[in-house]
Protein backbone atom coordinates (compact mmCIF):
# COMPACT_ATOMS: atom_id res chain seq x y z
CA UNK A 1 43.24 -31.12 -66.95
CA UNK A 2 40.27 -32.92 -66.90
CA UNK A 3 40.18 -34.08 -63.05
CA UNK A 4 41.22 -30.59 -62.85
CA UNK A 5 37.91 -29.74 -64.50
CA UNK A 6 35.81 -31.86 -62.18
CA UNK A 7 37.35 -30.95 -59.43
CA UNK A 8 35.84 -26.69 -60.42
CA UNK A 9 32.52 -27.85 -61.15
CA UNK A 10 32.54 -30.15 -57.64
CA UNK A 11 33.16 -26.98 -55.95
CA UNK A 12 30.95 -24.92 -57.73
CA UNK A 13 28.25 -26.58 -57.22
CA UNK A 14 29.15 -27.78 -53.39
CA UNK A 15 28.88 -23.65 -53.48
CA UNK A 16 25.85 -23.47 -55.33
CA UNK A 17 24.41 -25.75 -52.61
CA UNK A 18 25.88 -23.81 -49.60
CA UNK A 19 24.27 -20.44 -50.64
CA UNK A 20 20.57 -22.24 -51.50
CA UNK A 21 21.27 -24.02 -48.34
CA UNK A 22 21.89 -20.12 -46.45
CA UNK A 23 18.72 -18.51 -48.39
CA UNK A 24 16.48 -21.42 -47.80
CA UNK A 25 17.23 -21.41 -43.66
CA UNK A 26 16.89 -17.31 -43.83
CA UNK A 27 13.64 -18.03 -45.77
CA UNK A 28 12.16 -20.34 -43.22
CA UNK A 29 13.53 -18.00 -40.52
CA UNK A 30 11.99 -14.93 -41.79
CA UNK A 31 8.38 -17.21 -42.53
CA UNK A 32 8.68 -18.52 -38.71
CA UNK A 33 9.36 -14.68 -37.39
CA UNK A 34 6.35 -13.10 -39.41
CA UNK A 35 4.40 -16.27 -37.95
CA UNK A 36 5.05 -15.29 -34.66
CA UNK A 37 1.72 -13.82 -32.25
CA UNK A 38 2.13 -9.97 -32.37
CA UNK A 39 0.26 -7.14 -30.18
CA UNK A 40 -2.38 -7.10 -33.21
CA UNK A 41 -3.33 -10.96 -31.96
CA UNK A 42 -3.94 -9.84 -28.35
CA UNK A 43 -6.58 -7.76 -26.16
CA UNK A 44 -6.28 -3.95 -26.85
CA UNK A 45 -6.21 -1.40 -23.81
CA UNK A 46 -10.06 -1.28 -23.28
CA UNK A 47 -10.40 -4.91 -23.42
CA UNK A 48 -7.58 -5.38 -20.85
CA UNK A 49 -9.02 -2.22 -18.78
CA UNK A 50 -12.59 -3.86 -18.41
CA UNK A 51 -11.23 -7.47 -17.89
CA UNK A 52 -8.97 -6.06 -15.44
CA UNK A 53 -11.71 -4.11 -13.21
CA UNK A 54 -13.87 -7.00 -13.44
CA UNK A 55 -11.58 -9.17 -12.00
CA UNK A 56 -10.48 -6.90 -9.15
CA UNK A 57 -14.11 -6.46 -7.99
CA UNK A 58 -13.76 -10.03 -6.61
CA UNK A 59 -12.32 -11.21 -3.38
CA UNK A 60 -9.02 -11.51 -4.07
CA UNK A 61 -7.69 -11.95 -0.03
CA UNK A 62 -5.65 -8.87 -0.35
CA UNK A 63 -6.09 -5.11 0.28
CA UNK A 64 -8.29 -4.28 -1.78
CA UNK A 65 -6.20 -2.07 -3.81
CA UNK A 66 -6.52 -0.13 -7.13
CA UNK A 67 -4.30 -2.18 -10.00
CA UNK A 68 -1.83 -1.96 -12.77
CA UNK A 69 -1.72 -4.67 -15.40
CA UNK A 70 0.33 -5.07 -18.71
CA UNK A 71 0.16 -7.30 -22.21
CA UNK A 72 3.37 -8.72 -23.66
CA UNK A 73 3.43 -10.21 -27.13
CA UNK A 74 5.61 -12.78 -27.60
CA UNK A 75 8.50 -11.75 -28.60
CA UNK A 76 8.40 -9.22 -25.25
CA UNK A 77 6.53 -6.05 -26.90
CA UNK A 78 4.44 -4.08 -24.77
CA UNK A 79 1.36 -3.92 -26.25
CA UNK A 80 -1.28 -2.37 -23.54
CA UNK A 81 -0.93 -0.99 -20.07
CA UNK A 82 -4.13 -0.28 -17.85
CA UNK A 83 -5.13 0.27 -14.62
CA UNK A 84 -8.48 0.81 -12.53
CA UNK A 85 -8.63 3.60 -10.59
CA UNK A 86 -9.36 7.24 -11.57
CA UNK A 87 -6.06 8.11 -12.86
CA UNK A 88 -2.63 6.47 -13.04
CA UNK A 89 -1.48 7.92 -8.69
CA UNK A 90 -4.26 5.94 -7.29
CA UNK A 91 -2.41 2.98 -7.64
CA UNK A 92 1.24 2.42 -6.13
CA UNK A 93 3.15 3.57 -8.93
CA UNK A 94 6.00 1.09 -8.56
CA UNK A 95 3.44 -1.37 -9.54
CA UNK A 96 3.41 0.02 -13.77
CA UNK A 97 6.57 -1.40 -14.59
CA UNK A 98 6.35 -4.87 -12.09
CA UNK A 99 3.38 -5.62 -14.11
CA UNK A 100 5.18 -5.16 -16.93
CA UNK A 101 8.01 -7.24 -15.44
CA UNK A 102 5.87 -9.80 -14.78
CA UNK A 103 3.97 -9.86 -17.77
CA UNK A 104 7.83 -10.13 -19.71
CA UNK A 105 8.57 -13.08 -17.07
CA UNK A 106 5.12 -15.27 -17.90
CA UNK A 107 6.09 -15.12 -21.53
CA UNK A 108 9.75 -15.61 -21.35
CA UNK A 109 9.80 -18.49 -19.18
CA UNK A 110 6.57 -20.43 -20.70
CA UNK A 111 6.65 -22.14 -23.65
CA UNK A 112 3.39 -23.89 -26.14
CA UNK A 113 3.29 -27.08 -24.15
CA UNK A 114 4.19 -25.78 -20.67
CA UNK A 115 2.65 -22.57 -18.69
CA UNK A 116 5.11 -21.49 -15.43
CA UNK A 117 3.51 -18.27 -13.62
CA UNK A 118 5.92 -16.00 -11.74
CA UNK A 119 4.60 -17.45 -8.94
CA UNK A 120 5.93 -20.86 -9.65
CA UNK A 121 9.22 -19.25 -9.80
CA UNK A 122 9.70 -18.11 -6.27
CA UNK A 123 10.81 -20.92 -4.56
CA UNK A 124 13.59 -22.06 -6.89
CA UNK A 125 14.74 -18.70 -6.96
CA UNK A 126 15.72 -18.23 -3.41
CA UNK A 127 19.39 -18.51 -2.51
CA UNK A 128 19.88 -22.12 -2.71
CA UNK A 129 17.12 -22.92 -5.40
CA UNK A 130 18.06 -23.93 -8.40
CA UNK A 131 16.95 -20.98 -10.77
CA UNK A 132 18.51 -18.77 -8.16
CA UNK A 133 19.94 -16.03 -9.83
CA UNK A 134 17.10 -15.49 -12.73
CA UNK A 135 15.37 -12.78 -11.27
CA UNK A 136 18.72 -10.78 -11.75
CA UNK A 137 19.05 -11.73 -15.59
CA UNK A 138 17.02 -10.60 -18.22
CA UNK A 139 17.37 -6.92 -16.93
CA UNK A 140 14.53 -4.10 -17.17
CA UNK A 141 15.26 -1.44 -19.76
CA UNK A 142 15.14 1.68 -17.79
CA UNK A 143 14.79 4.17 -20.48
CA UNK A 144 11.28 2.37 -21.74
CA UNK A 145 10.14 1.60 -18.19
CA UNK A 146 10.67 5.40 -16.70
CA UNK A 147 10.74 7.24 -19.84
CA UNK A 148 8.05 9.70 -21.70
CA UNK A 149 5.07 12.05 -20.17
CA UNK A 150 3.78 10.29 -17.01
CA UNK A 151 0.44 11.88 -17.77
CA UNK A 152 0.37 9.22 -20.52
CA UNK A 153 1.28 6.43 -18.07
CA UNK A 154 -1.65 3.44 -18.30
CA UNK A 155 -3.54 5.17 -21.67
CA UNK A 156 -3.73 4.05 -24.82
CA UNK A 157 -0.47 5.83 -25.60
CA UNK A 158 1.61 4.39 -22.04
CA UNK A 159 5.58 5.28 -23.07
CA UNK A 160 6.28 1.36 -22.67
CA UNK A 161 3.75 0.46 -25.37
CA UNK A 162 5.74 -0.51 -28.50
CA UNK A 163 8.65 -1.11 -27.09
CA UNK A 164 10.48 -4.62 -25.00
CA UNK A 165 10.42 -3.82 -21.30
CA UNK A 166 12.55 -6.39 -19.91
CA UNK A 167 12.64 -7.60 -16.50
CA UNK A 168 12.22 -10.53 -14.05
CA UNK A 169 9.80 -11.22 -11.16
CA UNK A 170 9.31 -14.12 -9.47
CA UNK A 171 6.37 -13.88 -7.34
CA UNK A 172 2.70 -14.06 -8.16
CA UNK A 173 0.84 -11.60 -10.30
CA UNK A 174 2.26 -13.07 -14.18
CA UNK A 175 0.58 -15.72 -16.50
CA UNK A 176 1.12 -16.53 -19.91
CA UNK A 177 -1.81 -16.33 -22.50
CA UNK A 178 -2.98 -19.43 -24.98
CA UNK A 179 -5.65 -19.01 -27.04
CA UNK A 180 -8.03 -21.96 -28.19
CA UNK A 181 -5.66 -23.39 -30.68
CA UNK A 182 -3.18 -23.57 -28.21
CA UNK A 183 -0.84 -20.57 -29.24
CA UNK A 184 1.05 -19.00 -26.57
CA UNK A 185 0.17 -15.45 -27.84
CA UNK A 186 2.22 -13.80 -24.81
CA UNK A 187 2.01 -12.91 -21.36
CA UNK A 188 -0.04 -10.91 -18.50
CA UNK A 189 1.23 -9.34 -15.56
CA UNK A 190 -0.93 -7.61 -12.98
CA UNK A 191 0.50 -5.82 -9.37
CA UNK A 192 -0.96 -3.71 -6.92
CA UNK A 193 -1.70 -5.67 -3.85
CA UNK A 194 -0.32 -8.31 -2.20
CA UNK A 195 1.24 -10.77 -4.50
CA UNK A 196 -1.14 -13.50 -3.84
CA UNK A 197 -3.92 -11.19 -4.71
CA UNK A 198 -1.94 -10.09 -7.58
CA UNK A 199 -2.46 -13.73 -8.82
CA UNK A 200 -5.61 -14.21 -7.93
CA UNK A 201 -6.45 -11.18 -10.13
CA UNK A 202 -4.53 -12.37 -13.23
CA UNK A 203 -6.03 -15.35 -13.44
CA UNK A 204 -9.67 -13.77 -13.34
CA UNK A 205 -8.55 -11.52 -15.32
CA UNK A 206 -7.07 -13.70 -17.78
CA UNK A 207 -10.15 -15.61 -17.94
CA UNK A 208 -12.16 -12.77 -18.97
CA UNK A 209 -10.45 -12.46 -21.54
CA UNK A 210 -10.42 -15.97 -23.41
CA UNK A 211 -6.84 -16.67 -22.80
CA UNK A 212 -6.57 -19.17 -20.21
CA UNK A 213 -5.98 -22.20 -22.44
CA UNK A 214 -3.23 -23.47 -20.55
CA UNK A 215 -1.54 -26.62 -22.05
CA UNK A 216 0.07 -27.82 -19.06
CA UNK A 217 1.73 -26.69 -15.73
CA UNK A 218 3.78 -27.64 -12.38
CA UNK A 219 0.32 -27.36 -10.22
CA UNK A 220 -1.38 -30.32 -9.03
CA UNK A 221 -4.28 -29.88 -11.53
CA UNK A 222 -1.91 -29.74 -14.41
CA UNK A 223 -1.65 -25.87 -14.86
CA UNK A 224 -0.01 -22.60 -13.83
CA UNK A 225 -2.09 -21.94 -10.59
CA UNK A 226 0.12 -20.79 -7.21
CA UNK A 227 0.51 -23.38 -5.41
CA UNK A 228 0.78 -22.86 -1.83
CA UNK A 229 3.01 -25.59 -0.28
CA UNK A 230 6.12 -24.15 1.67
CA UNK A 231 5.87 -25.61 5.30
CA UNK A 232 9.09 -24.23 7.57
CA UNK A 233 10.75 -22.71 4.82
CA UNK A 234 10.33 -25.75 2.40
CA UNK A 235 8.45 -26.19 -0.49
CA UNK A 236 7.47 -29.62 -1.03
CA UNK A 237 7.12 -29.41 -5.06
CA UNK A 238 9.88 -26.86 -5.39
CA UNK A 239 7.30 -24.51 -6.71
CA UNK A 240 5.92 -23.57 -3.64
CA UNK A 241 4.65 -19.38 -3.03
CA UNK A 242 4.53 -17.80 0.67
CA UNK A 243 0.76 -17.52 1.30
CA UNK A 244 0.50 -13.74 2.19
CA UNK A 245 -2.31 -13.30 4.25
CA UNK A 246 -5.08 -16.18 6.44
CA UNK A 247 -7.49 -17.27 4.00
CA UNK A 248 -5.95 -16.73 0.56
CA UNK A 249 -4.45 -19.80 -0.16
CA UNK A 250 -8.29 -21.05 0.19
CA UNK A 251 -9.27 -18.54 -2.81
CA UNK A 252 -5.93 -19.14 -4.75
CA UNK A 253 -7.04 -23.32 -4.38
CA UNK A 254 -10.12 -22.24 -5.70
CA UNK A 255 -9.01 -20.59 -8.84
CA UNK A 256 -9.44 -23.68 -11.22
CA UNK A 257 -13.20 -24.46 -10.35
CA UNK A 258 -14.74 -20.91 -10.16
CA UNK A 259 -12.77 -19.37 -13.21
CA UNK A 260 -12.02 -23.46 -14.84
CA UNK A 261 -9.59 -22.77 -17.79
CA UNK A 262 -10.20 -23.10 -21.09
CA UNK A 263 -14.44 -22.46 -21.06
């Protein structure tokens, strides 16, 4: 009887130490959730509207063109949509919910000590590549991206706001956001023009607002620039973009010294 006896108080307390052992991992998951960047940590709508026309007044090497651009938290929330023309049809509308793709991309495939912009993702997502195949996972939720009052679509009150988009796009127009302590807050995404342009135009417009503290990246200078090195099909690096129009490679190259990150 009495090994019997030690043999009910070994178990109770091996389950005594299972069920501290279960509330102290919920604990620490529930403290590392609430720790986690949310929309309140990032640029509201007028912040992203300014930084946004701002940066489209630049040469970008594209068309020219009116623009959408989105803010992802990190765990995927919408949290603004803007644009820059008079009202939301002056801008291809297909471009609302790529930028919002692309914004969800940026932050789901960057992490605090590396930064990958959709446009490092084309190349190894051709047939072939090997991320081939991402750009179909990771779906867009249709009923956020097309649903509610289009006369609402890029305001304050844009349907997607509040709510996970979804989606994957792998050419340029998406970068991740780091503040100065090095927090990857979330992501941007920006379409409208031609994808190169599209880049060119985050990245101003990420460094208008404060958020281009990139840690590290695939580009030769160490960050999440497009790089433009695909000669006959064949990018050299294996995160190579198609250069979309003469010239804007030149501007994309020039990214890091006229908007440097970081400052």
């Amino acid at each position: 009887m009495f090994t019997d006896h030690i043999g009910e108080n070994d178990m109770r307390l091996r389950i005594v130490f299972a069920v501290l052992l279960i509330l102290s991992m919920s604990t620490a998951a529930a403290v590392t959730a609430q720790d986690l960047p949310t929309c309140a940590d990032l640029p509201d709508h007028a912040a992203l509207t300014a930084a946004l026309i701002e940066a489209r007044q630049a040469d970008n090497g594209g068309f020219d063109l009116d623009m959408w651009a989105t803010i992802v938290s990190r765990d995927g929330e919408v949290c603004a949509v803007a644009f820059t023309g008079e009202n939301w049809g002056d801008q291809w509308p297909g471009s609302r919910v790529i930028s919002a793709q692309k914004a969800n991309t940026a932050n789901a495939f960057s992490l605090p000590g590396l930064a990958l912009s959709t446009a490092n993702l084309f190349t190894a997502t051709q047939p072939g590549g090997s991320l081939y195949g991402l750009q179909h996972s990771n779906p867009v939720d249709t009923a956020v991206a097309y649903g509610g009052d289009a006369a609402l679509f890029g305001s304050q009150q844009d349907p997607m706001v509040g709510h996970r988009i979804g989606g994957v796009n792998v050419f340029g127009g998406g970068l991740p956001l780091y503040a100065s302590d090095g927090t990857l807050l979330g992501a941007l995404g920006v379409s409208g023009d031609s994808s190169c342009a599209d880049h060119n135009i985050a990245w101003r417009t990420r460094d208008a607002l404060g958020l281009d503290y990139v840690p590290a990246g695939v580009s030769a200078t160490g960050d999440d620039n497009i790089i433009y090195d695909i000669e006959a099909g064949v990018s050299a690096g294996g995160f190579g973009h198609p250069v979309c129009a003469e010239g804007v490679d030149a501007i994309g190259d020039a990214l890091p010294e006229i908007h440097p990150l970081g400052e």
